[in-house]
Protein backbone atom coordinates (compact mmCIF):
# COMPACT_ATOMS: atom_id res chain seq x y z
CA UNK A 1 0.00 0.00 0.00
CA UNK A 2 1.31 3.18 -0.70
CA UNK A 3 1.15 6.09 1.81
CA UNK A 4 2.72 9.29 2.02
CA UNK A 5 4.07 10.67 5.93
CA UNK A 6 2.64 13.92 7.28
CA UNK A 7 5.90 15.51 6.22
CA UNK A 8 4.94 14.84 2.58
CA UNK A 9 1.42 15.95 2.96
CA UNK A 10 2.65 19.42 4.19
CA UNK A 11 5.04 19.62 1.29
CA UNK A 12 2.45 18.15 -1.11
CA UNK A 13 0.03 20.76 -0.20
CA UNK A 14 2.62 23.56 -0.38
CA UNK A 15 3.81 22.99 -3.87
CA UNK A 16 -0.10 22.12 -5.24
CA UNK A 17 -0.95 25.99 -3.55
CA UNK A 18 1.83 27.41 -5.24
CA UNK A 19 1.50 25.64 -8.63
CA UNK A 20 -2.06 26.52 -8.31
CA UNK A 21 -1.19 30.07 -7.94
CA UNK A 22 1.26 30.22 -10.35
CA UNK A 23 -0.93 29.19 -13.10
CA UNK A 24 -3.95 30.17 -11.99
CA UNK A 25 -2.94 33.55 -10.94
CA UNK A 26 -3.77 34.94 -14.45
CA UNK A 27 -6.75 34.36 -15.82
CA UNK A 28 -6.73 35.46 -19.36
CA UNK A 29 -9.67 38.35 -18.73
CA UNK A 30 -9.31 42.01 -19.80
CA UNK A 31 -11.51 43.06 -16.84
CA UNK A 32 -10.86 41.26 -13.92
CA UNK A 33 -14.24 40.06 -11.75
CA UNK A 34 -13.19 38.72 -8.17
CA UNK A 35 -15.51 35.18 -9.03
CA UNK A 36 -14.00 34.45 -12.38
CA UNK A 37 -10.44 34.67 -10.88
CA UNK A 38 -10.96 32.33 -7.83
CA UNK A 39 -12.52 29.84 -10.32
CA UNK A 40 -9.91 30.13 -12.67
CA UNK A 41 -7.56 29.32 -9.61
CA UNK A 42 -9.55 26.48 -8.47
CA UNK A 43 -9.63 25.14 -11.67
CA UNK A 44 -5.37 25.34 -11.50
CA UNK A 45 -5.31 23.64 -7.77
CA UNK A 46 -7.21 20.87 -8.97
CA UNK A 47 -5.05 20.37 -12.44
CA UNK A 48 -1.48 21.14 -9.60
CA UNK A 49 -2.87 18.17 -7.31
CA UNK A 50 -3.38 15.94 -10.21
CA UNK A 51 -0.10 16.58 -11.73
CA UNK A 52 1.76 16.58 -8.15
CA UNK A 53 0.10 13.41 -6.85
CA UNK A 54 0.57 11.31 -10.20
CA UNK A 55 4.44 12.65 -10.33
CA UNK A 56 4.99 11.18 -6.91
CA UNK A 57 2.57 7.86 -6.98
CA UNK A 58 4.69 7.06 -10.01
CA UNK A 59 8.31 7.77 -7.78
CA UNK A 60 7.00 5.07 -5.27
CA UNK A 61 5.98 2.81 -7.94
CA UNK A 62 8.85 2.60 -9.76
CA UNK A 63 10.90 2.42 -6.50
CA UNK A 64 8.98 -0.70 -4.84
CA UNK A 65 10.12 -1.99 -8.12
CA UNK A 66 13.59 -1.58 -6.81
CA UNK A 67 13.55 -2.46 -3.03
CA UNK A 68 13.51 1.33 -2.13
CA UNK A 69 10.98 4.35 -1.29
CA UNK A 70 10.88 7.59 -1.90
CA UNK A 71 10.37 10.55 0.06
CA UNK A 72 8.60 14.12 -1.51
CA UNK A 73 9.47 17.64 -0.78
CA UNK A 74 9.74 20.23 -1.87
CA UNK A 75 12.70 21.49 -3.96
CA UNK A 76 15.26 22.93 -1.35
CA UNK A 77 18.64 24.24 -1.59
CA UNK A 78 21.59 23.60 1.34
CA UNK A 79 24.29 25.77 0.03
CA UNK A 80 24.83 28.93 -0.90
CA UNK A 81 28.12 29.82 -2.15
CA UNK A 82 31.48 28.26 -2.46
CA UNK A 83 32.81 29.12 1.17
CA UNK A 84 32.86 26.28 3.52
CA UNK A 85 30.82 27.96 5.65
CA UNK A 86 27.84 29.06 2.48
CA UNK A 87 25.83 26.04 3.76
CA UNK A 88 22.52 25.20 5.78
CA UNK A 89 21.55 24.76 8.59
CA UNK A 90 21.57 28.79 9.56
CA UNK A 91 21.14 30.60 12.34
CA UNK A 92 19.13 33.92 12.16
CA UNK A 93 17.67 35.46 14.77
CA UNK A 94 17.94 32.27 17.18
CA UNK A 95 15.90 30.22 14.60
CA UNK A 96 17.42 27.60 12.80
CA UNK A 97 16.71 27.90 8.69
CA UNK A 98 17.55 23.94 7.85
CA UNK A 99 17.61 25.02 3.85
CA UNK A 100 15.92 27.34 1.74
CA UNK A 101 12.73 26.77 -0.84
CA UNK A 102 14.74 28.74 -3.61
CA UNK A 103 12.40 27.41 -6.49
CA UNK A 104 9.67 27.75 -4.98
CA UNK A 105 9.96 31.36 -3.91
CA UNK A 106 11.57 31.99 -7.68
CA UNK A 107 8.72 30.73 -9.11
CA UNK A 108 6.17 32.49 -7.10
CA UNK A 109 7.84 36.25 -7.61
CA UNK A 110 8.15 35.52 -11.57
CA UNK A 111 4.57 34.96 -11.33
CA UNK A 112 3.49 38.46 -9.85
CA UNK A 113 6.16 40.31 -12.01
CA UNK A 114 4.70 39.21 -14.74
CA UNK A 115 1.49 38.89 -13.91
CA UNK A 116 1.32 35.66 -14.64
CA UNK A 117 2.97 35.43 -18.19
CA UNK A 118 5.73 33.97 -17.57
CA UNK A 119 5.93 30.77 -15.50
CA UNK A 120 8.68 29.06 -13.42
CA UNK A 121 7.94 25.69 -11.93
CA UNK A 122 10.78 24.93 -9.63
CA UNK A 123 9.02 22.91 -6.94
CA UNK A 124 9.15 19.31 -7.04
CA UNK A 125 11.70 17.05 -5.61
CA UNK A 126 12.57 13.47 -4.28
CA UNK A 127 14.69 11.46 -1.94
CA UNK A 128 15.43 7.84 -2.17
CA UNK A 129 15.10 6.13 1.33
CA UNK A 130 16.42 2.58 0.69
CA UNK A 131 15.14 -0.37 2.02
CA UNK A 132 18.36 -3.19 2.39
CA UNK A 133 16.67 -6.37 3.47
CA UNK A 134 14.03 -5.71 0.14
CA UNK A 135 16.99 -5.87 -2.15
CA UNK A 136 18.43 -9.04 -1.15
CA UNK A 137 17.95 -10.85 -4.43
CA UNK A 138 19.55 -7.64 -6.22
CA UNK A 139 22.62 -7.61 -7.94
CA UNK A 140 24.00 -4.53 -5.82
CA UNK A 141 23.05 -3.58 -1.88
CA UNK A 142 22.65 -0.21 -2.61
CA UNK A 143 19.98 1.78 -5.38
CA UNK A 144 22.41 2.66 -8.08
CA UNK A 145 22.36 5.82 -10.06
CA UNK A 146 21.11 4.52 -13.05
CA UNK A 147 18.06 2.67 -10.96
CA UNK A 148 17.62 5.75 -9.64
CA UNK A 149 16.96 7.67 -13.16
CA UNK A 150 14.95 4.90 -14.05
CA UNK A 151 12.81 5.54 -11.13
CA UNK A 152 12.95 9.94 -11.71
CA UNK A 153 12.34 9.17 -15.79
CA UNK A 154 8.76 7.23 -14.55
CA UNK A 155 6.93 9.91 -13.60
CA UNK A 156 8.13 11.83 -16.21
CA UNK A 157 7.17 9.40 -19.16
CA UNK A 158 3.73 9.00 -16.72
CA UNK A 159 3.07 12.86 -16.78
CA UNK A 160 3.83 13.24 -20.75
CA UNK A 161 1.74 10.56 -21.94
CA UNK A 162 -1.56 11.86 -19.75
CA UNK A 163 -0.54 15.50 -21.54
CA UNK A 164 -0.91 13.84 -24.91
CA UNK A 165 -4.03 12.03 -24.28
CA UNK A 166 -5.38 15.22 -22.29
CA UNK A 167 -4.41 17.15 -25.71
CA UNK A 168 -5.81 14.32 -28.13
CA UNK A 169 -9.22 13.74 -26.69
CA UNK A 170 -10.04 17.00 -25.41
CA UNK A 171 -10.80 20.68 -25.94
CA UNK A 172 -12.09 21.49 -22.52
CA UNK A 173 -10.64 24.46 -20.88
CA UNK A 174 -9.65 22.60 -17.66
CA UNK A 175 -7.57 19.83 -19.86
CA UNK A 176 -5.98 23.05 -21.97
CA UNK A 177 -4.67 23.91 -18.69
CA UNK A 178 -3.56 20.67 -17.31
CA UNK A 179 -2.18 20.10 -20.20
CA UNK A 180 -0.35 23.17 -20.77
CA UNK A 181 0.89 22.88 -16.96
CA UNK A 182 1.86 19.00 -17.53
CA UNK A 183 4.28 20.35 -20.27
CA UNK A 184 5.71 23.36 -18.16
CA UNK A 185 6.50 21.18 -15.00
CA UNK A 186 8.08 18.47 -16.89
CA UNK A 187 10.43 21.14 -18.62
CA UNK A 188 11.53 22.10 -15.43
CA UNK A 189 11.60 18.95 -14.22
CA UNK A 190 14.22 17.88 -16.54
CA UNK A 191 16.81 20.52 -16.04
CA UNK A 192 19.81 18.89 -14.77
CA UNK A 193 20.78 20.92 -11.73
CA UNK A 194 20.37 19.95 -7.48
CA UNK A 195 18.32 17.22 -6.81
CA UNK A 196 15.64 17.96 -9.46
CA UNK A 197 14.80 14.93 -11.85
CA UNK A 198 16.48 16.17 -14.50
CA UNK A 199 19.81 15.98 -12.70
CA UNK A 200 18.86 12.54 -10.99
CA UNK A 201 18.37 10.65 -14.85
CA UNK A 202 21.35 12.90 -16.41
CA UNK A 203 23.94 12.01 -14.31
CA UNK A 204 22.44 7.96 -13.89
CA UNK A 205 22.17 7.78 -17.59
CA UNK A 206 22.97 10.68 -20.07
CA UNK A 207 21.66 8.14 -23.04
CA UNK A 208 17.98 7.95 -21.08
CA UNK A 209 18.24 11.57 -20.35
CA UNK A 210 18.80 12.68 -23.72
CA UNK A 211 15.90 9.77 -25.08
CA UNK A 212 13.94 11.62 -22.20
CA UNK A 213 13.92 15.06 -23.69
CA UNK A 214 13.89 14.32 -26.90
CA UNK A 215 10.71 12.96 -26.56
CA UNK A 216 9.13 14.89 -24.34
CA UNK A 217 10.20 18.20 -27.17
CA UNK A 218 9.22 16.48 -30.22
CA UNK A 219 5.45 15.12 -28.61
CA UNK A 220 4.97 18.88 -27.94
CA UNK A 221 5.95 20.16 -31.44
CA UNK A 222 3.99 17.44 -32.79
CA UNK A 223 0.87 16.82 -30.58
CA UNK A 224 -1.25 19.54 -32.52
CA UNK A 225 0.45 18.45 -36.21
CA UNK A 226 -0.30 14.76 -35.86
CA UNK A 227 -2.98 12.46 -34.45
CA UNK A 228 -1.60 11.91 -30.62
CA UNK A 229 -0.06 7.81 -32.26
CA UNK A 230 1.88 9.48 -35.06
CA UNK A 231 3.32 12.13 -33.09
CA UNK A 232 4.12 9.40 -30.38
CA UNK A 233 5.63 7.35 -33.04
CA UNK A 234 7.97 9.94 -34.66
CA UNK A 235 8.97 11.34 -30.91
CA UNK A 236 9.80 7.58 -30.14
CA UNK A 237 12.18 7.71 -33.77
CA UNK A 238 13.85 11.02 -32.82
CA UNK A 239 14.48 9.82 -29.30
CA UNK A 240 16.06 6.85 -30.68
CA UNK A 241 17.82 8.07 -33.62
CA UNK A 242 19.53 10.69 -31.22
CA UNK A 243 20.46 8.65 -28.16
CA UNK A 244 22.05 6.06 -30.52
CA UNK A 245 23.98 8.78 -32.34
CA UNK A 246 25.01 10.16 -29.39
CA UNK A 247 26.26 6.41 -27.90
CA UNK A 248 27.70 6.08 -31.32
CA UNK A 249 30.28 9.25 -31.17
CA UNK A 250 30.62 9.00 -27.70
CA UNK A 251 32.33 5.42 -28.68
C-alpha cells in the first residue's frame, strides 16, 4: 500500500498551492471580476494536485520496483556559495533555517512580475530512502544511479503521456490547462541541476536523459500536427535516432 508521511502531505500541499497560484494567478480576462479569478484558480489547484500526486505515486511505484521508497518535498537548496561555511543549517535570529525553498519562492515572484505570463515551476523534488533487506535478491546492496533515473524518468514518461491524451481527446478548458501545466512542470523537471529529476536521470544515464527530452520536445511540437499515435511514433524515432547517435560518437 502506498502512503505518504505527514511531512509529505505538508510539502504536497505547499507545492499544489503554489503551482495553483502560479498558473492560476492569471486568468486570461481584460476586466478582472473577483468570481472568475478564484474559479480560474480552483480550476489550476485541482489540475497542480493531479499533476503533483501522479508525479509522486509514479516515484514510489517505480521504487517498490527496486527495493527502495521515496520521500517528496519540496525542492530545497543547502548551500549557498562556495565558502565552507555558504551552507545550511543557519542561524538567524535564534531560529534555525535547515535550507531554503529557492524554487519555490523563484517561481512564485516571476509569477506576480509578470502577472502571470511567464511561468517558473521549480518545486518538485525526491529522496530515495532505501530499504536493504528488500533488495536481497539484487545484484548490488545499494539503489544505483542509473536505478535511480529509471525511477525519476517514470513519472516523467507517466506525466507526458496523460498530456498527450489530455491534448488528443479533449478541448475542454480545464484539460488546456492541465495540459499546458503538464508540459511546463516536466520542462523544469528535466533541467539537470540539485536534486531535481532532471539531474537525478542525467547524471544515472545521459543516453535515457537525452531519449527523455527528446521525446518529451518532439510530442509537444507534434501533438497539434499529428494524431496523438503518429506524433508518439515519430517522438519515439527522434528519441532513438539521437540517443544512438550520441552512444555512437561518444564510442
Amino acid at each position: 500500500m502506498i502512503a505518504f508521511t505527514k511531512k509529505e502531505r505538508l510539502h504536497l500541499l505547499i507545492s499544489i498551492l503554489s503551482l495553483g497560484f502560479i498558473f492560476g494567478f492569471n486568468d486570461n480576462q481584460d476586466i478582472f471580476n473577483l468570481a472568475n479569478w478564484l474559479i480560474n484558480l480552483l480550476r489550476a489547484m485541482i489540475s497542480a494536485a493531479l499533476i503533483l500526486l501522479v508525479y509522486e505515486l509514479c516515484h514510489k511505484m517505480a521504487a517498490k520496483r527496486y527495493g527502495a521508497e521515496t520521500s517528496y518535498e519540496i525542492w530545497q537548496i543547502k548551500r549557498y556559495g562556495f565558502f565552507r561555511t555558504s551552507k545550511f543549517p543557519k542561524k538567524i535570529l535564534g531560529i534555525t533555517i535547515p535550507s531554503f525553498p529557492l524554487g519555490l519562492i523563484l517561481s512564485v515572484i516571476a509569477t506576480v512580475i509578470s502577472n502571470g505570463l511567464f511561468y517558473i515551476a521549480l518545486i518538485p523534488s525526491f529522496s530515495i530512502i532505501e530499504r536493504p533487506y528488500l533488495r536481497l535478491s539484487a545484484k548490488f546492496k545499494h539503489i544505483s544511479n542509473f536505478e535511480e533515473a529509471k525511477i525519476a524518468s517514470f513519472s516523467i514518461i507517466a506525466l507526458l503521456l496523460l498530456a498527450l491524451i489530455l491534448n488528443a481527446t479533449s478541448q475542454n478548458m480545464l484539460f488546456n490547462q492541465l495540459t499546458l501545466m503538464i508540459f511546463v512542470f516536466i520542462g523544469y523537471s528535466l533541467l539537470p541541476i540539485s536534486t531535481l529529476d532532471g539531474s537525478k536521470i542525467f547524471f544515472g544515464s545521459i543516453p535515457l536523459y537525452i531519449g527523455i527530452v527528446i521525446f518529451a520536445l518532439v510530442s509537444y511540437l507534434l501533438m497539434n500536427v499529428f494524431n496523438i499515435i503518429f506524433a508518439i511514433i515519430l517522438a519515439l524515432i527522434a528519441a532513438i535516432f539521437l540517443t544512438i547517435l550520441y552512444i555512437g560518437l561518444k564510442k
